[in-house]
C-alpha atoms as a PDB file:
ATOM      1  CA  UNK A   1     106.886   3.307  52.359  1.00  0.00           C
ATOM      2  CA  UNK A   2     104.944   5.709  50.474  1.00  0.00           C
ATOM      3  CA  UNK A   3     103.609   9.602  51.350  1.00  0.00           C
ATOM      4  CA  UNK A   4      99.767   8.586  52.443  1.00  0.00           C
ATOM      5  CA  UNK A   5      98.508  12.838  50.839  1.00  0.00           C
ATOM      6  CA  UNK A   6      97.131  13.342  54.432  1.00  0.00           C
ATOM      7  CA  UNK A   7      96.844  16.089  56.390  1.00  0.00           C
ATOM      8  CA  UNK A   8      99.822  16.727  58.736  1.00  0.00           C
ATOM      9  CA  UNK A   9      98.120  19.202  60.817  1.00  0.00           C
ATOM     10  CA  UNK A  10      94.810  17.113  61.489  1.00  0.00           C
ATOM     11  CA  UNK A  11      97.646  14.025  61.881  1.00  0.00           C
ATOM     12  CA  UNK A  12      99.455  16.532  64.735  1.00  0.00           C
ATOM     13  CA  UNK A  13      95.773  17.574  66.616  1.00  0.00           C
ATOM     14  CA  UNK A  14      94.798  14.097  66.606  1.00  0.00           C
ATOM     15  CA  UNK A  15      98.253  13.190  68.873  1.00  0.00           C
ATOM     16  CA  UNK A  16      97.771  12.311  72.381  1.00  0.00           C
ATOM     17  CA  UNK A  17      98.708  12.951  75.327  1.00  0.00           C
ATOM     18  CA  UNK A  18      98.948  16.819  74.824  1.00  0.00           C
ATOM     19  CA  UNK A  19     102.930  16.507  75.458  1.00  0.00           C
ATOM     20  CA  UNK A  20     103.747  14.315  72.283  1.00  0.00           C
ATOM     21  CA  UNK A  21     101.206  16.798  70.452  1.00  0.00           C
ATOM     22  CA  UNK A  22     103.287  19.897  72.061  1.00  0.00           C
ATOM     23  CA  UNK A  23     106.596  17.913  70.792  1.00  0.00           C
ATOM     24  CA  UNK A  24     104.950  17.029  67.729  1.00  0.00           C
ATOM     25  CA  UNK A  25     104.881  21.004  66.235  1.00  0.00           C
ATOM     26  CA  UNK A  26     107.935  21.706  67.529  1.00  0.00           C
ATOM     27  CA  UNK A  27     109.940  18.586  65.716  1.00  0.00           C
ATOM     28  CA  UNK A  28     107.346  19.500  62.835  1.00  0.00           C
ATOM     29  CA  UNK A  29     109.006  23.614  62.635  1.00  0.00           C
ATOM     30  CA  UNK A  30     112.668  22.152  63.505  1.00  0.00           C
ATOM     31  CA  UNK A  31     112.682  19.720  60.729  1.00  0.00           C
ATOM     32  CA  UNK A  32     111.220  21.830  58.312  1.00  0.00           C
ATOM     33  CA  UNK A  33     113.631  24.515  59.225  1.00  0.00           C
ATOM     34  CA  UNK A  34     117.022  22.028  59.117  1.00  0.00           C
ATOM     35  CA  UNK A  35     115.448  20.618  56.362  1.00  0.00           C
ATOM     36  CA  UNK A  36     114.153  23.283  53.891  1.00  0.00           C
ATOM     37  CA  UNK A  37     111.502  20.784  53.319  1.00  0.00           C
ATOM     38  CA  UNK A  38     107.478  20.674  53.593  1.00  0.00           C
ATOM     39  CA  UNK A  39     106.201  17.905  56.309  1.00  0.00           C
ATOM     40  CA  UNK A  40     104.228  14.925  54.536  1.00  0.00           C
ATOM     41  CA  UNK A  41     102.946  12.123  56.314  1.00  0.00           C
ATOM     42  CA  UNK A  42     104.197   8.964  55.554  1.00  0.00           C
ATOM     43  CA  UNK A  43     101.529   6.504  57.285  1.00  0.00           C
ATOM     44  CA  UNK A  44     102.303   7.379  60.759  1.00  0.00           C
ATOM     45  CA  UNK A  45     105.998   9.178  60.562  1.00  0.00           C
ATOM     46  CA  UNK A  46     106.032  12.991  59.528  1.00  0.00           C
ATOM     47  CA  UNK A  47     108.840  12.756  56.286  1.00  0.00           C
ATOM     48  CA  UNK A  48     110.920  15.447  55.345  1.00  0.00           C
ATOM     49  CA  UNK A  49     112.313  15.798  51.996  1.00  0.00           C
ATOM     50  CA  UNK A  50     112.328  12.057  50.294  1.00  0.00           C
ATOM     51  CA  UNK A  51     114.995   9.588  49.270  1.00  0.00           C
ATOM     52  CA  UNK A  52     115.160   5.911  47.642  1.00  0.00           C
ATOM     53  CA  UNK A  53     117.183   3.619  49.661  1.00  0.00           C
ATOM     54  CA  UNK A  54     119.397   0.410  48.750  1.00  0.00           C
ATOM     55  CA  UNK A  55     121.227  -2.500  50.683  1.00  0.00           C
ATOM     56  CA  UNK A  56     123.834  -4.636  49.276  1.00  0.00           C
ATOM     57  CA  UNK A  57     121.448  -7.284  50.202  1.00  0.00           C
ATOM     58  CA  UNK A  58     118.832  -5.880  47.196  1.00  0.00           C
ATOM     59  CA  UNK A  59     116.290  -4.918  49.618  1.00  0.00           C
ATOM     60  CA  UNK A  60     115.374  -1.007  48.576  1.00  0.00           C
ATOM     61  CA  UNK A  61     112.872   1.540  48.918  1.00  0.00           C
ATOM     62  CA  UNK A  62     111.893   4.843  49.597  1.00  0.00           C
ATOM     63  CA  UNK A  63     111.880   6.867  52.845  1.00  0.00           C
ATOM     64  CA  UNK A  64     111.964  10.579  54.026  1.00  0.00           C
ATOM     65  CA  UNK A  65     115.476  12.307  54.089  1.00  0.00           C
ATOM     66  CA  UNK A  66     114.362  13.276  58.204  1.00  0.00           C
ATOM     67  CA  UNK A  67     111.274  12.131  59.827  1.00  0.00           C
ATOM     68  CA  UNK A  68     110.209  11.427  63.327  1.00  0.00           C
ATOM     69  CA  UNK A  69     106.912   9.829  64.731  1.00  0.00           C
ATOM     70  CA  UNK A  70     104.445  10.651  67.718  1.00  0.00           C
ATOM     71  CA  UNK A  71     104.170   7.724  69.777  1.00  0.00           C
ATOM     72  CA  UNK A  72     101.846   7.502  72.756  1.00  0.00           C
ATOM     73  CA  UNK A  73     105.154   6.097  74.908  1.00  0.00           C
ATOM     74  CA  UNK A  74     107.669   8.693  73.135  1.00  0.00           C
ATOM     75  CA  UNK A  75     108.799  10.487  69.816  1.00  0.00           C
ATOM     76  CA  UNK A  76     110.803   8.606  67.478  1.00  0.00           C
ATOM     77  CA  UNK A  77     113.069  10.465  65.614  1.00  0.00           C
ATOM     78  CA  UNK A  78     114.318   8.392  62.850  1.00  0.00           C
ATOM     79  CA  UNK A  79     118.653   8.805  61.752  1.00  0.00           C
ATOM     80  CA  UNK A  80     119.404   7.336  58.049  1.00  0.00           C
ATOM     81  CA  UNK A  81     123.113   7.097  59.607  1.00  0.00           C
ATOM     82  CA  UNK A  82     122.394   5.676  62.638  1.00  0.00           C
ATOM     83  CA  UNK A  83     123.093   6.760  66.461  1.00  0.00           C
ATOM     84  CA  UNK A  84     126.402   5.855  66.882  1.00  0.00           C
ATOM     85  CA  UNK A  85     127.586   9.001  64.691  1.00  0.00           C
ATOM     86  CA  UNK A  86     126.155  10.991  67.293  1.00  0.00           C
ATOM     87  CA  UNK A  87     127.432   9.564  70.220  1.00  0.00           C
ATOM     88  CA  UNK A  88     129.431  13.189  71.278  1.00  0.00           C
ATOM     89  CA  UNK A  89     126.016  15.018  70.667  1.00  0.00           C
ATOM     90  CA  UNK A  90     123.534  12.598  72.498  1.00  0.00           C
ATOM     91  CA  UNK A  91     125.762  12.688  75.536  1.00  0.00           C
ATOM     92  CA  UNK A  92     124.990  16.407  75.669  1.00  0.00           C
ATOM     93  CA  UNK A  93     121.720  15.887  74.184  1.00  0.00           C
ATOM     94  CA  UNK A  94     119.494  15.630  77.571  1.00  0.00           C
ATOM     95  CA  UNK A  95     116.991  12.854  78.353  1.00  0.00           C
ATOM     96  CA  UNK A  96     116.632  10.444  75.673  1.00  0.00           C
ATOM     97  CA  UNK A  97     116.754   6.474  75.226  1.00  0.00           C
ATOM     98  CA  UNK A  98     118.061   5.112  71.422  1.00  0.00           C
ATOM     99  CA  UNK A  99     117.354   2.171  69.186  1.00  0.00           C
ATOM    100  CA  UNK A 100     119.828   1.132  65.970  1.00  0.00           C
ATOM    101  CA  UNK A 101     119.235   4.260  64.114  1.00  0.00           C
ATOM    102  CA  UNK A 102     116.460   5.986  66.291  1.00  0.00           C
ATOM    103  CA  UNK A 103     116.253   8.475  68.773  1.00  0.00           C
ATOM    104  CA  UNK A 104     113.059   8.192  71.629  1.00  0.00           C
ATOM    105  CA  UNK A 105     112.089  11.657  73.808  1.00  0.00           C
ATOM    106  CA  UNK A 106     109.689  11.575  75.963  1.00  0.00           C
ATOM    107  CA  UNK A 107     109.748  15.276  76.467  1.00  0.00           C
ATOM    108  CA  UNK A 108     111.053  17.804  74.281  1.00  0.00           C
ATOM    109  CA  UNK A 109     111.597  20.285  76.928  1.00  0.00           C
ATOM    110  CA  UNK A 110     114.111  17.820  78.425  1.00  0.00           C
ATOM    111  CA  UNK A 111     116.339  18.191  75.636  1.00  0.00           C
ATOM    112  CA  UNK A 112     118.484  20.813  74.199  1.00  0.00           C
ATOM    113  CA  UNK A 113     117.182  21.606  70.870  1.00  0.00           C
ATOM    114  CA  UNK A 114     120.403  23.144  69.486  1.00  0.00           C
ATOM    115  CA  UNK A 115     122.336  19.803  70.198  1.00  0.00           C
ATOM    116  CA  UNK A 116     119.004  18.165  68.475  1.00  0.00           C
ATOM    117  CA  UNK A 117     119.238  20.716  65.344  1.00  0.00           C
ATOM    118  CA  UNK A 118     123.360  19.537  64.999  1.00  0.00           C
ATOM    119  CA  UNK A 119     121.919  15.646  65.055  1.00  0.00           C
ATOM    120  CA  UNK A 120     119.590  16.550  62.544  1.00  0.00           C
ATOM    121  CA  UNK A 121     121.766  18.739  60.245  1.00  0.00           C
ATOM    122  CA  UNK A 122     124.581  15.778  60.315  1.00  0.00           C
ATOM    123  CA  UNK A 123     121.752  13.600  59.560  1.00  0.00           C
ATOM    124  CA  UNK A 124     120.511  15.086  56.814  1.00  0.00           C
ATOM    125  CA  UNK A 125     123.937  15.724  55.170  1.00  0.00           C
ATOM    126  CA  UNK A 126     124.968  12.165  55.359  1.00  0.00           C
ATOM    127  CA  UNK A 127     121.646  11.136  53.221  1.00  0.00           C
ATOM    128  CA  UNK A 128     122.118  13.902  50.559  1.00  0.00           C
ATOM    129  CA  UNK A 129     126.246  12.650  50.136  1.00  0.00           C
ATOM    130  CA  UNK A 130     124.520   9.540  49.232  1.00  0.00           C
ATOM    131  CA  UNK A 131     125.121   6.986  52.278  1.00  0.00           C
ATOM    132  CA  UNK A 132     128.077   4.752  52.722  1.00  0.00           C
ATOM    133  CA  UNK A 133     128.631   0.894  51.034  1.00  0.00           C
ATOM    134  CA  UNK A 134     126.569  -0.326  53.624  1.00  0.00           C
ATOM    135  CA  UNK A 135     123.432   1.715  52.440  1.00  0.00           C
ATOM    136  CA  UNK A 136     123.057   4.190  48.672  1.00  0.00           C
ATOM    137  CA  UNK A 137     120.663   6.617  49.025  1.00  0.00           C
ATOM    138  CA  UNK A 138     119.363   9.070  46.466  1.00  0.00           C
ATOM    139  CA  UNK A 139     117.373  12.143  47.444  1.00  0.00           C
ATOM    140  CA  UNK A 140     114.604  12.080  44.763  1.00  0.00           C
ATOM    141  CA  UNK A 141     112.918  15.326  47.011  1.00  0.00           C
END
């Protein structure tokens, strides 16, 4: 994956339905904020920060440290580490479904943002220690 140079704000007013678009800024300032980092669209997922990933398997590339995407269905926010590191935090976390390593809201406003923030900071801080044996990663931005 690559940053695509587009605009993240047109990217965000071009979201429907006007909930994800809502949920959109609001991830957008929180994972800016967490992150320290300006947004950049990568294709379709808003990327924070930037890292190059590597399996034992040899199969490598490049990513952003946090990152979620606007889907029409819900807004997946994407975890490096996984979900299962969170498990204490999602139970607390409000309405949400999960995937392998990513979180799905359908509505912002149904979730605590301060349990969100922890997910996020944990997140984040497992990339930038460089990953486990299962997964290097090296911030590059």
């Amino acid at each position: 994956m690559k940053p695509t140079g587009g605009s993240v704000g047109a990217f965000i007013a071009a979201v429907t339905p006007e909930r994800r678009r809502r949920d959109a800024e609001t991830l957008t300032a929180l994972m800016q904020e967490v992150s320290g980092r300006e947004p950049v669209l990568w294709g379709t997922i808003i990327g924070f920060g930037s890292c190059h990933y590597r399996y034992p398997t040899g199969t490598e590339g490049d990513s952003g440290v946090l990152g979620f995407a606007p889907r029409k269905a819900a807004s997946t926010i994407y975890l490096f580490d996984g979900v299962e590191p969170h498990a204490e935090a999602l139970a607390r976390l409000g309405d949400h479904t999960v995937g392998k390593g990513c979180l799905y809201v359908k509505d912002l406003e149904q979730v605590d943002l301060d349990v969100l923030r922890g997910i996020l900071e944990r997140s984040q801080a497992w990339v930038e220690a460089g990953g486990t044996d299962q997964v290097q990663l090296t911030v590059t931005g």
